[in-house]
N, C-alpha and C. Protein backbone atom coordinates (compact mmCIF):
# COMPACT_ATOMS: atom_id res chain seq x y z
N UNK A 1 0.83 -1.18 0.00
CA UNK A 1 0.00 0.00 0.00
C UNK A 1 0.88 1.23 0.00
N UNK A 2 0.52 2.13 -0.55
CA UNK A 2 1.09 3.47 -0.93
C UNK A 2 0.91 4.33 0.31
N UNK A 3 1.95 5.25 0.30
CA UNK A 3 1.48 6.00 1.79
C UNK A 3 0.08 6.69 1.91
N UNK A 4 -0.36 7.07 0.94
CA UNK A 4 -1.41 7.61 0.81
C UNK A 4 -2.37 6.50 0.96
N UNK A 5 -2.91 5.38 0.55
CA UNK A 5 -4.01 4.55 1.34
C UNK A 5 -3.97 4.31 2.62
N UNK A 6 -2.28 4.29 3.36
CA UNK A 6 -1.83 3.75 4.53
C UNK A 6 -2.70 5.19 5.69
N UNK A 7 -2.53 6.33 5.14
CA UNK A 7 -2.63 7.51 6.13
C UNK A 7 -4.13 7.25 6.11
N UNK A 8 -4.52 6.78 4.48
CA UNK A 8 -6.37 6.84 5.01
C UNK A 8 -7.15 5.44 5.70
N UNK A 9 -6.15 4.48 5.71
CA UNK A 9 -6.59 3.71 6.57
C UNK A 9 -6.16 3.43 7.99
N UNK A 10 -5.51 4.54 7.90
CA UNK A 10 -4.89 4.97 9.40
C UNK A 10 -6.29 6.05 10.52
N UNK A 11 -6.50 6.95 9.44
CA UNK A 11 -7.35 7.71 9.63
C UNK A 11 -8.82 7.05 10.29
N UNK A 12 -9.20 6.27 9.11
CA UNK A 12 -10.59 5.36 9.38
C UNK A 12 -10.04 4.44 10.64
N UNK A 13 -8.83 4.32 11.32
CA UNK A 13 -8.81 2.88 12.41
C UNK A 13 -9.35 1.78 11.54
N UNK A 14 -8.49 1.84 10.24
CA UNK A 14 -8.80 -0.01 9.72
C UNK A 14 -7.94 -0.52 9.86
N UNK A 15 -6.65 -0.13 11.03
CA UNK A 15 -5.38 -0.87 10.67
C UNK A 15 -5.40 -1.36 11.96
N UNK A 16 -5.01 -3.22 12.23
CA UNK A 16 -4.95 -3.60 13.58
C UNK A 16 -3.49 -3.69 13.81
N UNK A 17 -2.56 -3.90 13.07
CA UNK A 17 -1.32 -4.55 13.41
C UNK A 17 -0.46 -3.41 12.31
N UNK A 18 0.88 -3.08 12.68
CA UNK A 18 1.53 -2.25 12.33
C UNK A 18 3.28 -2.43 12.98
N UNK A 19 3.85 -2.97 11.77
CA UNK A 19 5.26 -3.70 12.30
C UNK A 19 6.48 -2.83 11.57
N UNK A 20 7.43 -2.55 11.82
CA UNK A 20 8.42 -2.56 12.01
C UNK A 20 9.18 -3.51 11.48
N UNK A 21 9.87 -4.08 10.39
CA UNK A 21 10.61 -5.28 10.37
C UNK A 21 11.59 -4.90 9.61
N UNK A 22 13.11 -6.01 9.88
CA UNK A 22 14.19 -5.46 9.56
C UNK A 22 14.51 -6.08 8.21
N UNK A 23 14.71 -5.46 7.49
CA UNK A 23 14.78 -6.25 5.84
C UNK A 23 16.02 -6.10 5.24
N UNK A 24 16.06 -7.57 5.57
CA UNK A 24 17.87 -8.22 5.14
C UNK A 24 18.18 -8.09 3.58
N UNK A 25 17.73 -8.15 2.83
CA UNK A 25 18.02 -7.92 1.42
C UNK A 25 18.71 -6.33 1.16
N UNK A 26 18.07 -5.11 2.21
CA UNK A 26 17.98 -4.26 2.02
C UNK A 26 18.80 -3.51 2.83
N UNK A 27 19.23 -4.41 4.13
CA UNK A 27 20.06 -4.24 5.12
C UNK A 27 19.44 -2.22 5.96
N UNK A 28 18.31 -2.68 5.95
CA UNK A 28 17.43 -1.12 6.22
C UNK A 28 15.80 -1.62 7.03
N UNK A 29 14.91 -1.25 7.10
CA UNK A 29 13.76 -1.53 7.92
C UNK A 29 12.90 -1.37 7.01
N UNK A 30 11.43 -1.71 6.87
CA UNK A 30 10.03 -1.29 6.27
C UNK A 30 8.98 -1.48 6.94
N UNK A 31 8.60 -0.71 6.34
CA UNK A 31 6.89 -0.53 7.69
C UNK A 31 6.13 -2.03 7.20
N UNK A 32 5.20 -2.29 7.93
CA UNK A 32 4.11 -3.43 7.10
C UNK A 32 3.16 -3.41 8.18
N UNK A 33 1.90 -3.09 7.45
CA UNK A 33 0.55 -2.58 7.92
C UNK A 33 -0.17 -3.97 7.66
N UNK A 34 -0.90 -4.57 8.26
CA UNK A 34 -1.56 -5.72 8.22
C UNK A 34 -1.47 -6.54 6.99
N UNK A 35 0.09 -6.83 7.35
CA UNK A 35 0.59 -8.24 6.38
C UNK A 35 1.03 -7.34 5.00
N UNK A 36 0.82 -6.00 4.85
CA UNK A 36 1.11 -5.44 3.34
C UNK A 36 2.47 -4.43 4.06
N UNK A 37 3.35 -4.70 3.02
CA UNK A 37 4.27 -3.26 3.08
C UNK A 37 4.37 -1.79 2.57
N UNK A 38 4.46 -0.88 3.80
CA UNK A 38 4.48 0.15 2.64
C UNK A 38 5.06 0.61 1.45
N UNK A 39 4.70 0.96 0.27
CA UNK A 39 5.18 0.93 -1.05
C UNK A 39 5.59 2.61 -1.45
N UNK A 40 6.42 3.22 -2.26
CA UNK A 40 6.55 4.27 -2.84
C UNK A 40 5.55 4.21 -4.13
N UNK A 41 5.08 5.58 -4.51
CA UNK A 41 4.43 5.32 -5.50
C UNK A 41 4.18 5.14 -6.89
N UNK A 42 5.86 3.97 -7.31
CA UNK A 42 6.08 3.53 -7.77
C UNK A 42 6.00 1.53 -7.68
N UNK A 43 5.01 1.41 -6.62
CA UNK A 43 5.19 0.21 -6.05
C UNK A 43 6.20 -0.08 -5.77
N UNK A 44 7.06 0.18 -5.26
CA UNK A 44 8.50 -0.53 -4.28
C UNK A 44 8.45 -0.60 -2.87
N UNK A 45 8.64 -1.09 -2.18
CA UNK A 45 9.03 -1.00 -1.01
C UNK A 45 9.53 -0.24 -0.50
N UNK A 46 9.26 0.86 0.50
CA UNK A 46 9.43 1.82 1.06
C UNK A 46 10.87 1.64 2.18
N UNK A 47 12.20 2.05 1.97
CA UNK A 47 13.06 1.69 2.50
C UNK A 47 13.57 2.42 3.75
N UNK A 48 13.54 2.12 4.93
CA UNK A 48 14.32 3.30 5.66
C UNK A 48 16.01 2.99 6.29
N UNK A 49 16.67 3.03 6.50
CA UNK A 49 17.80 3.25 6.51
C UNK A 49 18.42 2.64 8.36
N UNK A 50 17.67 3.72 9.19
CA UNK A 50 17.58 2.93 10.52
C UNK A 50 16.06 3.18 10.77
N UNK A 51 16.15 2.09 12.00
CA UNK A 51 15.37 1.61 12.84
C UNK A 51 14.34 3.16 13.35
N UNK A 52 15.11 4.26 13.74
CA UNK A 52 14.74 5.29 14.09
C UNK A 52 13.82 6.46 13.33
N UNK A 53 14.45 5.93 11.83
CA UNK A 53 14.04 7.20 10.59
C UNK A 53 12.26 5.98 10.85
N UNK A 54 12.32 5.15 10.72
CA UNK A 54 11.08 4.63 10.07
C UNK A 54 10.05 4.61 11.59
N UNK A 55 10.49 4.43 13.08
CA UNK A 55 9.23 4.93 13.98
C UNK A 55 8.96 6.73 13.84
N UNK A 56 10.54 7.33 13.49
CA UNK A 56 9.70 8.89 13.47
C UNK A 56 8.87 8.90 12.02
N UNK A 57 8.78 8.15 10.95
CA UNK A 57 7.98 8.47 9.87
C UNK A 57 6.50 7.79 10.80
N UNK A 58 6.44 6.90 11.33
CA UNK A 58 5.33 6.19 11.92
C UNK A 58 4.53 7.38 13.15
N UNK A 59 6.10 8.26 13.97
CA UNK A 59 5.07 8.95 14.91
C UNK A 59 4.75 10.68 14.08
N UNK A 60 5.34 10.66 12.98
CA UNK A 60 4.65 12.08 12.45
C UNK A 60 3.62 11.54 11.46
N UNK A 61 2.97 10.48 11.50
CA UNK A 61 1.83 9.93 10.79
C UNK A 61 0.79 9.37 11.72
N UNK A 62 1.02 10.29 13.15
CA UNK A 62 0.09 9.51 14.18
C UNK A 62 -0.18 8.31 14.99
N UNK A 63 0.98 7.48 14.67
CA UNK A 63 1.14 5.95 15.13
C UNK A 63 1.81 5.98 16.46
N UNK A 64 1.16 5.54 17.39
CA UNK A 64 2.03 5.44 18.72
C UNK A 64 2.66 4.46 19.29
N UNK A 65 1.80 3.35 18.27
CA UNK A 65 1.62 1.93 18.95
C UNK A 65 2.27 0.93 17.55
N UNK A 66 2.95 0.44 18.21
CA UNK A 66 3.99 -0.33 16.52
C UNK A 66 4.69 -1.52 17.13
N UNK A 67 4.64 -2.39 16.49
CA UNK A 67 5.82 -3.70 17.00
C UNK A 67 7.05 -3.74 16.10
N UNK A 68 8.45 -4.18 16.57
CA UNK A 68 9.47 -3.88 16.25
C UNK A 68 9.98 -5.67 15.71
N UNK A 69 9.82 -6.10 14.45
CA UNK A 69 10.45 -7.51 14.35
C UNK A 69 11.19 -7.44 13.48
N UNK A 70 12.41 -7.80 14.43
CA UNK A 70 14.02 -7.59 13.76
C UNK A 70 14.70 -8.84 12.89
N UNK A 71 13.96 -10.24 13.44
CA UNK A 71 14.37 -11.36 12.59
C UNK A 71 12.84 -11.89 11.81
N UNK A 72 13.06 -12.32 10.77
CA UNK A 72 11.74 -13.30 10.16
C UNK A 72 12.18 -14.28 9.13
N UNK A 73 11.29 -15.42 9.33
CA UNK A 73 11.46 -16.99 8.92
C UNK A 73 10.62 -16.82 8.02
N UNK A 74 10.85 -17.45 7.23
CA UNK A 74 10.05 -18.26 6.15
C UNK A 74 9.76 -19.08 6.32
């Protein structure tokens, strides 16, 4: 999802789960809003750099509440 659906389903409270995860390909973090990642609007994956740049993009978009998952399995 594009930031722009993300803020309006932020807005409406349609979002239950909102993660943080650390993305090894990319050696950087990405948001992921109930199982979808956020995308640029070019469809890519929205990259942040540290851990820090991507909760302050989360708390100047109103998010207070976020889980942080640093490893993931396949």
């Amino acid at each position: 999802m594009i930031e722009r659906e993300f803020k309006l389903l932020l807005d409406n409270n349609a979002l239950k789960k909102i993660q943080i995860h650390y993305a090894i390909m990319a050696q950087g973090y990405m948001i992921v809003a109930d199982g979808n990642p956020l995308e640029t609007t070019k469809r890519q994956t929205r990259e942040f750099k540290t851990l820090d740049s991507a909760a302050k993009f989360l708390f100047k978009v109103g998010v207070a509440d976020f889980a942080v998952k640093l490893k993931t399995t396949f």
